[in-house]
PDB file of N, CA and C in Angstrom:
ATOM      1  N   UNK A   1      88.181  81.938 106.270  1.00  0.00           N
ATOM      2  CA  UNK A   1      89.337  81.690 107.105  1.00  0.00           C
ATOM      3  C   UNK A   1      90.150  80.567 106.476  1.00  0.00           C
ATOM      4  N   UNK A   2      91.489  80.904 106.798  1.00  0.00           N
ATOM      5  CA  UNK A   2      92.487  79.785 105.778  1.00  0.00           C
ATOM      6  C   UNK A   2      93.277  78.850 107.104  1.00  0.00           C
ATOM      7  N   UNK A   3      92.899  77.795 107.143  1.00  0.00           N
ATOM      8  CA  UNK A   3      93.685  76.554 108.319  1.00  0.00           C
ATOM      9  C   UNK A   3      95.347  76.347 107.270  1.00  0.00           C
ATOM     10  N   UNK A   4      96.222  76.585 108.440  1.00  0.00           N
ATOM     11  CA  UNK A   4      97.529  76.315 107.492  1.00  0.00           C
ATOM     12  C   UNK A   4      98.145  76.010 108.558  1.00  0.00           C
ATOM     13  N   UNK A   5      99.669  75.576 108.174  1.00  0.00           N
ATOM     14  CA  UNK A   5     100.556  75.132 109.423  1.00  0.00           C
ATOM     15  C   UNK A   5     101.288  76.539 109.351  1.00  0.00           C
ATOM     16  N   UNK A   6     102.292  76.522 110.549  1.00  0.00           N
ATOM     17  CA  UNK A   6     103.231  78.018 110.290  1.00  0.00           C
ATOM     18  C   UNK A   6     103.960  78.042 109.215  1.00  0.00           C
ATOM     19  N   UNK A   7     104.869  77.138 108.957  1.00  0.00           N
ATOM     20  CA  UNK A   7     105.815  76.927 107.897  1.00  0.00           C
ATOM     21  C   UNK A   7     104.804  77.723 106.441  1.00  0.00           C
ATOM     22  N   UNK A   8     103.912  76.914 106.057  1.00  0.00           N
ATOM     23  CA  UNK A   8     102.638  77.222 105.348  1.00  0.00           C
ATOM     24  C   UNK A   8     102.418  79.007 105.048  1.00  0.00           C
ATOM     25  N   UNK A   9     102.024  79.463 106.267  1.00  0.00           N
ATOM     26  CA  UNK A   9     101.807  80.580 106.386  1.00  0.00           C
ATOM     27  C   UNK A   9     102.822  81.533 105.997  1.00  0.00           C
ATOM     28  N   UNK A  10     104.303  81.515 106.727  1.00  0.00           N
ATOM     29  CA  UNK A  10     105.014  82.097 106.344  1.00  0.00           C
ATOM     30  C   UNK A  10     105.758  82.258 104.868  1.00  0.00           C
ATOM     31  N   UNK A  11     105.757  80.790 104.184  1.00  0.00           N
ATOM     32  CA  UNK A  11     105.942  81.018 102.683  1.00  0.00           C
ATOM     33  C   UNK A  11     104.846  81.639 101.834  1.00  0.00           C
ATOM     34  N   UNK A  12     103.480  81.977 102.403  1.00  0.00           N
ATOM     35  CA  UNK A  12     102.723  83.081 101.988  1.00  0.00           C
ATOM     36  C   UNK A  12     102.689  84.537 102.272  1.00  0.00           C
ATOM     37  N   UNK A  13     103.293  84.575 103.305  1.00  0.00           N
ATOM     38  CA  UNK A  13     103.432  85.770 104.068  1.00  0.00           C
ATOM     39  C   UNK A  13     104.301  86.515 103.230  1.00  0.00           C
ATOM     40  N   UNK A  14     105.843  85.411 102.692  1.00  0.00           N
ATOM     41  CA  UNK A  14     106.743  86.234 102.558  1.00  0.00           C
ATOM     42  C   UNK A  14     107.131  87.489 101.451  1.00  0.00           C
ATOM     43  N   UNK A  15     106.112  87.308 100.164  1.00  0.00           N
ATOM     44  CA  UNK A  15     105.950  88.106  99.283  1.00  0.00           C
ATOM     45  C   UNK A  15     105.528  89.452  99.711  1.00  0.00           C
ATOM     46  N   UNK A  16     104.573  89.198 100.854  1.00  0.00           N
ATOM     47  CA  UNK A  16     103.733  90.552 100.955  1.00  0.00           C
ATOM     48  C   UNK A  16     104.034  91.707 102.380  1.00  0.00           C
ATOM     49  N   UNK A  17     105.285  91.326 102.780  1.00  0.00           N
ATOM     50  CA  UNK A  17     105.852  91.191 104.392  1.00  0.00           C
ATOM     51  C   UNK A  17     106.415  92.480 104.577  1.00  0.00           C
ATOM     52  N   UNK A  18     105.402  93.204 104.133  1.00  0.00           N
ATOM     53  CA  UNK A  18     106.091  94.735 104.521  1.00  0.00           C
ATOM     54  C   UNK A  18     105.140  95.526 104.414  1.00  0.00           C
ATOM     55  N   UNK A  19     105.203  96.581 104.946  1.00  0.00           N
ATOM     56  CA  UNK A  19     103.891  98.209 104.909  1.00  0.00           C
ATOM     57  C   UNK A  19     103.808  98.532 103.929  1.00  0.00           C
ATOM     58  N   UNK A  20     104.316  98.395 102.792  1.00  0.00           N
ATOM     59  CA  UNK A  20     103.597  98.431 101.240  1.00  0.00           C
ATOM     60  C   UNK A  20     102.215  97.548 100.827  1.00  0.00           C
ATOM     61  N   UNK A  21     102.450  96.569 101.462  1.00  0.00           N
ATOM     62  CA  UNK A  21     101.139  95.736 100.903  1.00  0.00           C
ATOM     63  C   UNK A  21     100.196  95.664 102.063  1.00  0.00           C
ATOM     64  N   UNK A  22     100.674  95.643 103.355  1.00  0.00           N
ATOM     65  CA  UNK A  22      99.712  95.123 104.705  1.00  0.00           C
ATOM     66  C   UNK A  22      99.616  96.237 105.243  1.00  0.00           C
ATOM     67  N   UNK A  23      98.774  96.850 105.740  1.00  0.00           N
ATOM     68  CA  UNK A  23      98.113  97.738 106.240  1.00  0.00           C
ATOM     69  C   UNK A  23      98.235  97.370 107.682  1.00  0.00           C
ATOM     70  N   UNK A  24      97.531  96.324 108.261  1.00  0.00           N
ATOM     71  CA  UNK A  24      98.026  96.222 109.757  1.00  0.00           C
ATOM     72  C   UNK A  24      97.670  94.668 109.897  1.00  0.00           C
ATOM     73  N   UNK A  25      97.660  94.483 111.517  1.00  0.00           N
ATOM     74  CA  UNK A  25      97.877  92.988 111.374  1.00  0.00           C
ATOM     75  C   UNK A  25      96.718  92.808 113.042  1.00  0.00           C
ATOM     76  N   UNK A  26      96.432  91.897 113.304  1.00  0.00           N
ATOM     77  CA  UNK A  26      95.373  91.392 114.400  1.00  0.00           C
ATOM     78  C   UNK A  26      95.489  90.205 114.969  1.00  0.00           C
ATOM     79  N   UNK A  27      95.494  90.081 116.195  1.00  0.00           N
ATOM     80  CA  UNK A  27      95.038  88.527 116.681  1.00  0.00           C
ATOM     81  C   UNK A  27      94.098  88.991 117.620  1.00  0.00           C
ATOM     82  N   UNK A  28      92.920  87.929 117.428  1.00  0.00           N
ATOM     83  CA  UNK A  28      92.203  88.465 117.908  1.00  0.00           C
ATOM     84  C   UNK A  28      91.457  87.021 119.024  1.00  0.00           C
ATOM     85  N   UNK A  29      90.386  86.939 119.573  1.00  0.00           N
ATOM     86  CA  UNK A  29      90.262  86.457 120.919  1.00  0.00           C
ATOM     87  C   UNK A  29      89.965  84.861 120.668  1.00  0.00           C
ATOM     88  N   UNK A  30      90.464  84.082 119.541  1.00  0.00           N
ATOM     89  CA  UNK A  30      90.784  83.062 119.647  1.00  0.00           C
ATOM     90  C   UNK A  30      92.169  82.696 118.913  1.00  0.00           C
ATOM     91  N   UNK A  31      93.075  83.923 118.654  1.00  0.00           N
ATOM     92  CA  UNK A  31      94.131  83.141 118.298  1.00  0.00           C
ATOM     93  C   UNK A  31      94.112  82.936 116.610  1.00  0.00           C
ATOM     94  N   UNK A  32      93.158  83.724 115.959  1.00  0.00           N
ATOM     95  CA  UNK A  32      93.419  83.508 114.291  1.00  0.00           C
ATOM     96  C   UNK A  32      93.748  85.325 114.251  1.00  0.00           C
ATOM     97  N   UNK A  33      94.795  84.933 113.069  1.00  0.00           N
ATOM     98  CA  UNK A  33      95.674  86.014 112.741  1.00  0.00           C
ATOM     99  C   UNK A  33      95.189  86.990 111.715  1.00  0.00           C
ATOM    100  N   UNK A  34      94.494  88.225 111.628  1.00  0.00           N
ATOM    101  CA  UNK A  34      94.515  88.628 110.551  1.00  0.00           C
ATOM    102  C   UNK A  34      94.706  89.683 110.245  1.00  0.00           C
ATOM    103  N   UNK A  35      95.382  89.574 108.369  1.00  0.00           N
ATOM    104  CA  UNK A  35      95.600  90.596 107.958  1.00  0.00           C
ATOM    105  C   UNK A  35      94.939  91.580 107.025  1.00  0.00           C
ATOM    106  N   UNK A  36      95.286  92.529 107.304  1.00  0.00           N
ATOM    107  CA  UNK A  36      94.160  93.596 106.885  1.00  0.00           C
ATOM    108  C   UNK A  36      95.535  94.381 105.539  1.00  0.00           C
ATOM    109  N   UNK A  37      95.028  94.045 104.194  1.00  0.00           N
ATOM    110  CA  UNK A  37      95.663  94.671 102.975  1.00  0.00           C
ATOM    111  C   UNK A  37      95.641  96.276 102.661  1.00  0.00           C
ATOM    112  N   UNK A  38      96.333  96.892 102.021  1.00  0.00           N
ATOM    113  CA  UNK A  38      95.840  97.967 101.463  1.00  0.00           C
ATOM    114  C   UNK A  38      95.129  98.211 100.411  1.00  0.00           C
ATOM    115  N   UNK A  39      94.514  97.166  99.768  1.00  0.00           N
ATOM    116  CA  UNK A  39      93.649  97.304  98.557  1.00  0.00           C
ATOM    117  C   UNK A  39      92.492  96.846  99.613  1.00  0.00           C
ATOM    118  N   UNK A  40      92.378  96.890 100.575  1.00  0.00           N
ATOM    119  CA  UNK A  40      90.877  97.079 100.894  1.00  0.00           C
ATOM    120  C   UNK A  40      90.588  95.275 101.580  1.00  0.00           C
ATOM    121  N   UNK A  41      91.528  94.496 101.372  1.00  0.00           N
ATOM    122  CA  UNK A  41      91.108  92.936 101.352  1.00  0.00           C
ATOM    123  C   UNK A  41      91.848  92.636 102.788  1.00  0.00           C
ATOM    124  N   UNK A  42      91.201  91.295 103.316  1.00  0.00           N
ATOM    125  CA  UNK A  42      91.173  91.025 104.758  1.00  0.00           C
ATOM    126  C   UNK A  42      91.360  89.384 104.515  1.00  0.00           C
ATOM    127  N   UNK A  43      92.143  89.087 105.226  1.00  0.00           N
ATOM    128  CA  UNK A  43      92.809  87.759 105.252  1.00  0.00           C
ATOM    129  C   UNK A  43      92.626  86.988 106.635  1.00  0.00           C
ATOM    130  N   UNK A  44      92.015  85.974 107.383  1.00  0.00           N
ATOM    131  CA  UNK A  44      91.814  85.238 108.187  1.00  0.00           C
ATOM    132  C   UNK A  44      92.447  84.094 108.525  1.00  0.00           C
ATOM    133  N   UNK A  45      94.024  84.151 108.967  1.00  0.00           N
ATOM    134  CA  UNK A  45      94.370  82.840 109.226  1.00  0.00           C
ATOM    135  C   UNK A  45      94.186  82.224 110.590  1.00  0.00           C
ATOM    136  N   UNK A  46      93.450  80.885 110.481  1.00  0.00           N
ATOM    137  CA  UNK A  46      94.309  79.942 111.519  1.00  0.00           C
ATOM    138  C   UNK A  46      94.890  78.987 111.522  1.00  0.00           C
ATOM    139  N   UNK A  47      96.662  79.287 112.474  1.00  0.00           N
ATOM    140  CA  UNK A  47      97.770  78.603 112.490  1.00  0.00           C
ATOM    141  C   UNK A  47      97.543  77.166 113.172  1.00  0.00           C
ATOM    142  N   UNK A  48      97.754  76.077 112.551  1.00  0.00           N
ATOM    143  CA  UNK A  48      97.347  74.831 113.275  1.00  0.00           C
ATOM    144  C   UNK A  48      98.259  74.148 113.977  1.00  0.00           C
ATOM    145  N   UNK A  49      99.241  74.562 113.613  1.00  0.00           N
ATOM    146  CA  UNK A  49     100.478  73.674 114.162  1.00  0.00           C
ATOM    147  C   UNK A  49     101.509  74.678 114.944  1.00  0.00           C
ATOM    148  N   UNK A  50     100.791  75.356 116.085  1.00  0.00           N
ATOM    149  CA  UNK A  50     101.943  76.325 116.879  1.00  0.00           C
ATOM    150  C   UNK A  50     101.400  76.913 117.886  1.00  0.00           C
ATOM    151  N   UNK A  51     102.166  77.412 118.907  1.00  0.00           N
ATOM    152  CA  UNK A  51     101.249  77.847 120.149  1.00  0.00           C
ATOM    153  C   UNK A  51     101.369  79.537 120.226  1.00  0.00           C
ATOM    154  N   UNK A  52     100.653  80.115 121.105  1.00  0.00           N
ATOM    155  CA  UNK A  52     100.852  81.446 121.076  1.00  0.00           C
ATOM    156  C   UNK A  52     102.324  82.514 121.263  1.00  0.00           C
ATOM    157  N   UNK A  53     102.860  81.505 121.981  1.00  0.00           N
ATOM    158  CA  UNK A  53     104.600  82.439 121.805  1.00  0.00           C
ATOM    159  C   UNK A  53     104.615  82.472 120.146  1.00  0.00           C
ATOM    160  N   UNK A  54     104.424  81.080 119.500  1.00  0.00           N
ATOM    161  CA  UNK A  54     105.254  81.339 117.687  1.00  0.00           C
ATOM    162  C   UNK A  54     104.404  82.133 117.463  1.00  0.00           C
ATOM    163  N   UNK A  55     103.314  82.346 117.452  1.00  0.00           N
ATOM    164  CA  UNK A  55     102.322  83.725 116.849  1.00  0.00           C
ATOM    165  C   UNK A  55     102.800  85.059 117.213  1.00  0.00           C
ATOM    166  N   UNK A  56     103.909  85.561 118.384  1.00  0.00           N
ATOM    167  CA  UNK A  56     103.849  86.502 119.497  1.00  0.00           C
ATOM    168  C   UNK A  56     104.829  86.516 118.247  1.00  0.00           C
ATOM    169  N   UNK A  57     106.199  85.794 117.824  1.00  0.00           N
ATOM    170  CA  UNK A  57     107.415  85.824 117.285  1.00  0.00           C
ATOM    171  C   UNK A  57     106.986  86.052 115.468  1.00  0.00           C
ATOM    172  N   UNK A  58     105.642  85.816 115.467  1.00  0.00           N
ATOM    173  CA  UNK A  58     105.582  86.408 113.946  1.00  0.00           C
ATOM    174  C   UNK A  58     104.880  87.363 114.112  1.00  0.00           C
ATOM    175  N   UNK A  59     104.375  87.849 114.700  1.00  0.00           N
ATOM    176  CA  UNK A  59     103.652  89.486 115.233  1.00  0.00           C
ATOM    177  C   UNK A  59     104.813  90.229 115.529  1.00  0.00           C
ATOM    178  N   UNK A  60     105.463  90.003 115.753  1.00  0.00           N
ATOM    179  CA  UNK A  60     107.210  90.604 116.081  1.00  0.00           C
ATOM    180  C   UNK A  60     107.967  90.902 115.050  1.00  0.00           C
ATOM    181  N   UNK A  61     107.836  90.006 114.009  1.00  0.00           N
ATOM    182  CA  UNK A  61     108.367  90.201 113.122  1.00  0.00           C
ATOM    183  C   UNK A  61     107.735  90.861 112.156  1.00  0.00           C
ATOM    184  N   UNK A  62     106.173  90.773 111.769  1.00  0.00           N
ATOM    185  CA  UNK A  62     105.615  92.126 111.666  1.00  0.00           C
ATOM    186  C   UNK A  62     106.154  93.376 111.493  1.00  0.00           C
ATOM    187  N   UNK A  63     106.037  93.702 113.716  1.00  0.00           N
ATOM    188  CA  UNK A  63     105.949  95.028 113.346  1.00  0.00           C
ATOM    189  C   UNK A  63     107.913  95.696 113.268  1.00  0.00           C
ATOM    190  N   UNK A  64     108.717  94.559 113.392  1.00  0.00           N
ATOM    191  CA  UNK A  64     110.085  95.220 112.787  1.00  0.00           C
ATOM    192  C   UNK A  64     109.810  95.092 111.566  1.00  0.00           C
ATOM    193  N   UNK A  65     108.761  95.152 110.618  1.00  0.00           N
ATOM    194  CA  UNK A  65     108.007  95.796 109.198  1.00  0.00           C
ATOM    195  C   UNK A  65     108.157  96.929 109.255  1.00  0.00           C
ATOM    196  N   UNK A  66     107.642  97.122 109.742  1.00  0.00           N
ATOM    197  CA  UNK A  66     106.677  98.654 110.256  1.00  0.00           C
ATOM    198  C   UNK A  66     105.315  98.202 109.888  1.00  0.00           C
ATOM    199  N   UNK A  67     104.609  97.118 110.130  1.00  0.00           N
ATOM    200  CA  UNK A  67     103.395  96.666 110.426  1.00  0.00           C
ATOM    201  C   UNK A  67     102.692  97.198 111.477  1.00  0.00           C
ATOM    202  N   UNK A  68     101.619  97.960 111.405  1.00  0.00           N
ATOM    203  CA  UNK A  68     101.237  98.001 113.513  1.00  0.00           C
ATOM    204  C   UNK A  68     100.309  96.841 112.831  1.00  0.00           C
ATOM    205  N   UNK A  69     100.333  96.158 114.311  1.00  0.00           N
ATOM    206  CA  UNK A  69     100.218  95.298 115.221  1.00  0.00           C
ATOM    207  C   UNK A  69      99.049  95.025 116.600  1.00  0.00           C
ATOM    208  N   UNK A  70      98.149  94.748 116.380  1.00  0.00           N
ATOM    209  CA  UNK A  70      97.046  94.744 117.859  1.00  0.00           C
ATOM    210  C   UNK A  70      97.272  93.456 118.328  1.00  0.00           C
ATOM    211  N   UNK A  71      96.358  93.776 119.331  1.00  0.00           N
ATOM    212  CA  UNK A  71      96.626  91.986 120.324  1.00  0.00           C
ATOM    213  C   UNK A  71      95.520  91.979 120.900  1.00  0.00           C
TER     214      UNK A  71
END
């Protein structure tokens, strides 16, 4: 699991921010975000510096990817 701030996260995010590379996306029952690749690889973030609306608003932005999206 990777501890990052949002800012953090999203300048990692932004290379890979579309249904070509991410397969789908998760938050799961404490609030760490993860993403699931299409080469098979699984990514574990938790956001340290933000509350669950900013997580809701980058899960949003997701799936206007075309990311699906669980909750």
């Amino acid at each position: 699991m990777r501890t990052c701030s949002l800012q953090d996260f999203m300048a990692e995010l932004e290379p890979w921010l579309d249904s070509d590379h991410i397969r789908s996306a998760e938050l799961d029952q404490h609030d760490h975000l993860i993403l699931y690749f299409l080469d098979g690889m699984k990514n574990v973030y938790e956001i340290s510096d933000c509350n669950r609306q900013q997580i809701g608003e980058v899960l949003s932005k997701l799936r206007q990817r075309g990311i699906p999206v669980q909750e």
